[in-house]
N, C-alpha and C. Protein backbone atom coordinates (compact mmCIF):
# COMPACT_ATOMS: atom_id res chain seq x y z
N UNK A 1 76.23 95.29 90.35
CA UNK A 1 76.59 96.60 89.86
C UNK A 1 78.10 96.80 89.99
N UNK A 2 78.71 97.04 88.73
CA UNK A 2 80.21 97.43 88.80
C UNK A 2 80.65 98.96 89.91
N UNK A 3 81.77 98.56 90.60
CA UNK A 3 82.21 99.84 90.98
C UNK A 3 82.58 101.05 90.24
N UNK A 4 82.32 101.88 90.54
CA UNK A 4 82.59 103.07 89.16
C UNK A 4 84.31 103.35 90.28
N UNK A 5 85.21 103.96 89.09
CA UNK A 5 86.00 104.66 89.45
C UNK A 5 86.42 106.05 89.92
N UNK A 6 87.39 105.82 91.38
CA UNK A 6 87.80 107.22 91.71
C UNK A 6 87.56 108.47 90.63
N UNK A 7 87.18 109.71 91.04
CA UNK A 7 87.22 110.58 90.32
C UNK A 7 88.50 110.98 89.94
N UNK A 8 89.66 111.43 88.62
CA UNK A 8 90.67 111.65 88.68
C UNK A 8 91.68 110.55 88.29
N UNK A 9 91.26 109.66 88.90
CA UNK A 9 92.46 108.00 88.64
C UNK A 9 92.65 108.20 87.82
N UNK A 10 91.61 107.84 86.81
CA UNK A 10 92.20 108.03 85.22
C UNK A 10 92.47 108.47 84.43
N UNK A 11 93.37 109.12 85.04
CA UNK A 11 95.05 109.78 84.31
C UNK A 11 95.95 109.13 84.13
N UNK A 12 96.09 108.23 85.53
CA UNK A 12 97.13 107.72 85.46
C UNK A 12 96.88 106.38 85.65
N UNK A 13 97.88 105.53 85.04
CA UNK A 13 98.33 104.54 85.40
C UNK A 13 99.24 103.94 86.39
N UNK A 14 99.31 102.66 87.15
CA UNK A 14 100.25 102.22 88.29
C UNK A 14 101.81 101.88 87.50
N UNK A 15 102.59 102.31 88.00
CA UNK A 15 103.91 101.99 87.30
C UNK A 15 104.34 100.42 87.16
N UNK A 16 104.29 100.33 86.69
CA UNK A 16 104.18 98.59 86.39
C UNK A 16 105.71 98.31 85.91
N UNK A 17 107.15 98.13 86.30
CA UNK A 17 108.01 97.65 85.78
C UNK A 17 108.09 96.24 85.27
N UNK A 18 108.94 96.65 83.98
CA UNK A 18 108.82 95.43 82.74
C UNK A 18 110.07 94.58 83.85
N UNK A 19 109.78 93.05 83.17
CA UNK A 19 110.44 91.87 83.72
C UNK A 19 111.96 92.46 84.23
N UNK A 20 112.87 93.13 85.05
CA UNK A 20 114.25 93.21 85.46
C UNK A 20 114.24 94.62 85.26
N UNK A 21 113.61 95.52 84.41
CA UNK A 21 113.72 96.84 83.83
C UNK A 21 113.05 98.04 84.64
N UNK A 22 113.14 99.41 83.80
CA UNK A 22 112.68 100.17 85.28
C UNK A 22 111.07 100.20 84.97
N UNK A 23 110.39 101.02 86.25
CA UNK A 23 109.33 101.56 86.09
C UNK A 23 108.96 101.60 84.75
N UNK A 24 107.40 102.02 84.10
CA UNK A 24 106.54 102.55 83.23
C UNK A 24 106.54 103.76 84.04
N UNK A 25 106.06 104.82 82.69
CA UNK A 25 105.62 106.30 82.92
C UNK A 25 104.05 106.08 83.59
N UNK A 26 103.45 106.67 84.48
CA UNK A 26 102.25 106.15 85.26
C UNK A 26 101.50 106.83 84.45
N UNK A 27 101.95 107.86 83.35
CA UNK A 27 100.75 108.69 82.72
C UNK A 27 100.06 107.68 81.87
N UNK A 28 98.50 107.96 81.81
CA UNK A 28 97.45 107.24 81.82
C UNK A 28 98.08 106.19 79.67
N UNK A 29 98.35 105.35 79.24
CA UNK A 29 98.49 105.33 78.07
C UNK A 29 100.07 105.09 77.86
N UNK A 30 100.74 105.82 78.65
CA UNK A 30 102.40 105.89 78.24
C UNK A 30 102.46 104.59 78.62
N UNK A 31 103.88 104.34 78.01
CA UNK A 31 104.11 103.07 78.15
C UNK A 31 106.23 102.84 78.19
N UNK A 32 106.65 103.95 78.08
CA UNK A 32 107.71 104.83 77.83
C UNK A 32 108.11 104.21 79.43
N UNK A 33 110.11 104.08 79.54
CA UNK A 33 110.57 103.77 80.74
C UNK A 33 110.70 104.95 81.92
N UNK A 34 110.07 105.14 82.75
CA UNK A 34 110.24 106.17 83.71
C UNK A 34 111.41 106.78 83.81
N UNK A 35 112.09 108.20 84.16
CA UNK A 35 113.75 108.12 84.43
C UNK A 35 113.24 109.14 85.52
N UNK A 36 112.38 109.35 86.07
CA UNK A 36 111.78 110.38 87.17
C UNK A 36 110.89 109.96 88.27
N UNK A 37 110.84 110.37 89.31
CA UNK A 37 110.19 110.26 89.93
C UNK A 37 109.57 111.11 91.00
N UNK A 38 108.50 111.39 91.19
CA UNK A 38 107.97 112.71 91.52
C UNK A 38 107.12 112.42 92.79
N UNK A 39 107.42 113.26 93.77
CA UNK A 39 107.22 112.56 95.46
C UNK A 39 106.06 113.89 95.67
N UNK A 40 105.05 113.07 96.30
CA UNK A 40 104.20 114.01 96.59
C UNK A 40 103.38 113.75 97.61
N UNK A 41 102.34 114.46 98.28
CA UNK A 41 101.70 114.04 99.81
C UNK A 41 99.79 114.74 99.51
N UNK A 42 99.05 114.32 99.92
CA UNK A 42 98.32 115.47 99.88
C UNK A 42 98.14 115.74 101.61
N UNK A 43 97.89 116.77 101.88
CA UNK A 43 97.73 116.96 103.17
C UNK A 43 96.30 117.42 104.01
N UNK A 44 95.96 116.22 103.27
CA UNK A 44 94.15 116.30 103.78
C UNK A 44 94.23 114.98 104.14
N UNK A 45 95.10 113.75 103.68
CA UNK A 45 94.61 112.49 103.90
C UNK A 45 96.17 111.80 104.37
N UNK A 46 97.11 112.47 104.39
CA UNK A 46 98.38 112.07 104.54
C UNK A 46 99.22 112.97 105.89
N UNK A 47 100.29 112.11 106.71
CA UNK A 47 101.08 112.95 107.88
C UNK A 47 101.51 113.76 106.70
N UNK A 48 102.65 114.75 107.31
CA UNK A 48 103.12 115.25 107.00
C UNK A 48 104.76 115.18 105.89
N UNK A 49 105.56 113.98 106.73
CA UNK A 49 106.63 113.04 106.26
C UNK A 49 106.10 112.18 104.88
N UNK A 50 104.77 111.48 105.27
CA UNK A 50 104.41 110.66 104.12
C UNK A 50 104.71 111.21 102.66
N UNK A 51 105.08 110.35 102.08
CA UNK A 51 105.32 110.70 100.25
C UNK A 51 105.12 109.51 99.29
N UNK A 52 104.59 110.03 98.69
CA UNK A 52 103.66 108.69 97.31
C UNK A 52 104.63 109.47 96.34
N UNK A 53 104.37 108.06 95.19
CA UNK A 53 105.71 108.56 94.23
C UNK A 53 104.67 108.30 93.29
N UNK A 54 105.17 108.85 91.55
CA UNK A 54 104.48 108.67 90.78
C UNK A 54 105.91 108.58 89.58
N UNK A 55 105.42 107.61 88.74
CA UNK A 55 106.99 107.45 87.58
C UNK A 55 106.78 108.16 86.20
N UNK A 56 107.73 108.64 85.69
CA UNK A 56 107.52 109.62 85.03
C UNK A 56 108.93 109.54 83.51
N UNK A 57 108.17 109.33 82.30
CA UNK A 57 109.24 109.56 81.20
C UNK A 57 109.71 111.02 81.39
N UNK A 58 110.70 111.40 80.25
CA UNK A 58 110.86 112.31 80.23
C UNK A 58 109.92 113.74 79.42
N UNK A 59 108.98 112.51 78.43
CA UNK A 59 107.71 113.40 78.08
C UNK A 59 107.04 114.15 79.11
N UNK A 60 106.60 113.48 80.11
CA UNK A 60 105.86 113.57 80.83
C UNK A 60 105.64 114.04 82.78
N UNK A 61 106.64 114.12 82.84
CA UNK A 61 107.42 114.96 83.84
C UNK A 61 106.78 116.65 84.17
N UNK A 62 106.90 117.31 83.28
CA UNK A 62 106.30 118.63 83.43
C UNK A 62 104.84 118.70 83.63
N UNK A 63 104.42 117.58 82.56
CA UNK A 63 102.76 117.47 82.94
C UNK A 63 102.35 117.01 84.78
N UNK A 64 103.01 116.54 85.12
CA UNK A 64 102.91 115.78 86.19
C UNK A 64 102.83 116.79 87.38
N UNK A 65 104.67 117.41 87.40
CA UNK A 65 104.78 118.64 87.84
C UNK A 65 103.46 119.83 88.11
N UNK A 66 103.31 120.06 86.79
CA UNK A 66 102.23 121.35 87.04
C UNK A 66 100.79 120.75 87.23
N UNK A 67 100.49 119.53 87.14
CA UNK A 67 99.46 119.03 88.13
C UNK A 67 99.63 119.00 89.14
N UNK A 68 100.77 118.48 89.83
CA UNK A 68 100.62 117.99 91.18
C UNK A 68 100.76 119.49 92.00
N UNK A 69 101.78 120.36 91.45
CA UNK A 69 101.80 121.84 91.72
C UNK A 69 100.63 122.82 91.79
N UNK A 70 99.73 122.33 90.72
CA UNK A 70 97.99 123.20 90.91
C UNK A 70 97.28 122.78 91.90
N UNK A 71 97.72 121.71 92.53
CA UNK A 71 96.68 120.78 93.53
C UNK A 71 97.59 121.38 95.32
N UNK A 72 98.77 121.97 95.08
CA UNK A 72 99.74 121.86 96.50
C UNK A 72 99.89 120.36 96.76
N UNK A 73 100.18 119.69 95.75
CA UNK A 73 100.73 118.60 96.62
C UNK A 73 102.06 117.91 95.96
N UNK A 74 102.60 118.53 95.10
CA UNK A 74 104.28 118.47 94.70
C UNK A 74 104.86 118.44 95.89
N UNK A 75 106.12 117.69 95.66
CA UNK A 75 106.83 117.75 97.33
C UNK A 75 108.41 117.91 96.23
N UNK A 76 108.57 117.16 95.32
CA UNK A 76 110.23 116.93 94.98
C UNK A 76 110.01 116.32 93.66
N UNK A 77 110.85 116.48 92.86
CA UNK A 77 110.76 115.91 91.44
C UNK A 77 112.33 115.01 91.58
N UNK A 78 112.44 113.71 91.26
CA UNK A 78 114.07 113.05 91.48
C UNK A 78 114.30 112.14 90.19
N UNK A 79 115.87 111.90 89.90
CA UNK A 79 116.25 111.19 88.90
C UNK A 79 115.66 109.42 89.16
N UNK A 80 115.29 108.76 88.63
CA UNK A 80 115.28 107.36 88.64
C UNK A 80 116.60 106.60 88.62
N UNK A 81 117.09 106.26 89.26
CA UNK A 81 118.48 106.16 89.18
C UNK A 81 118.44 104.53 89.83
N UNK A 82 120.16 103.44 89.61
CA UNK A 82 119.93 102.00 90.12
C UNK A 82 120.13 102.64 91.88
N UNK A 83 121.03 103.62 92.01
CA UNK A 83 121.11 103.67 93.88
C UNK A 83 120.08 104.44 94.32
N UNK A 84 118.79 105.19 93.40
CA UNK A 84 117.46 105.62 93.91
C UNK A 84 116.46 105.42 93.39
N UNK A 85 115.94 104.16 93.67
CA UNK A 85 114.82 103.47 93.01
C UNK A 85 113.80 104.41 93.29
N UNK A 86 112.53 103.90 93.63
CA UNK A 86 111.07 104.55 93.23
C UNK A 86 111.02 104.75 95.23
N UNK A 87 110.66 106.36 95.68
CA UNK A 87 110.86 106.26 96.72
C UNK A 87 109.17 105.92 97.15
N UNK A 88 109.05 105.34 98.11
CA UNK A 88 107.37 105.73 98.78
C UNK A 88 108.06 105.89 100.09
N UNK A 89 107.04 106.22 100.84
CA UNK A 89 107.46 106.37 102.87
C UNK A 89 106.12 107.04 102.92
């Protein structure tokens, strides 16, 4: 019997950066270069410090935002930048 999937996962996709290039947008389908990155915790299963990142075009950024914001678990929205890669901790 196949494992069924998390409830929710599939929205998104894992940011998968192309060969030398940045991140993918993690939204479920995009395929667009990330220029965002959006730090978030939930605080049912995570310390407090902890932060998961999620990569984000510029389509797709607000969607992300006002999800992770309906749930309380937005922490920071940041540029993708070469001196601030994709943060996790």
């Amino acid at each position: 019997m196949a494992a069924r999937p998390a409830a929710g996962l599939g929205l998104f996709g894992a940011p998968q950066p192309a060969a030398g290039g940045p991140p993918v947008c993690s939204r479920k389908g995009c395929r667009n270069d990330a220029v965002w990155q959006l730090l978030w915790n939930n605080p049912r299963i995570h310390t407090p410090e902890r932060r998961k990142a999620w990569a984000s075009c510029p389509d797709h950024v607000e969607w992300f935002e006002e999800y992770l914001r309906d749930r309380g678990l937005w922490k920071e929205t940041l540029p993708l930048t070469a001196d601030r890669p994709m943060e996790t901790r």
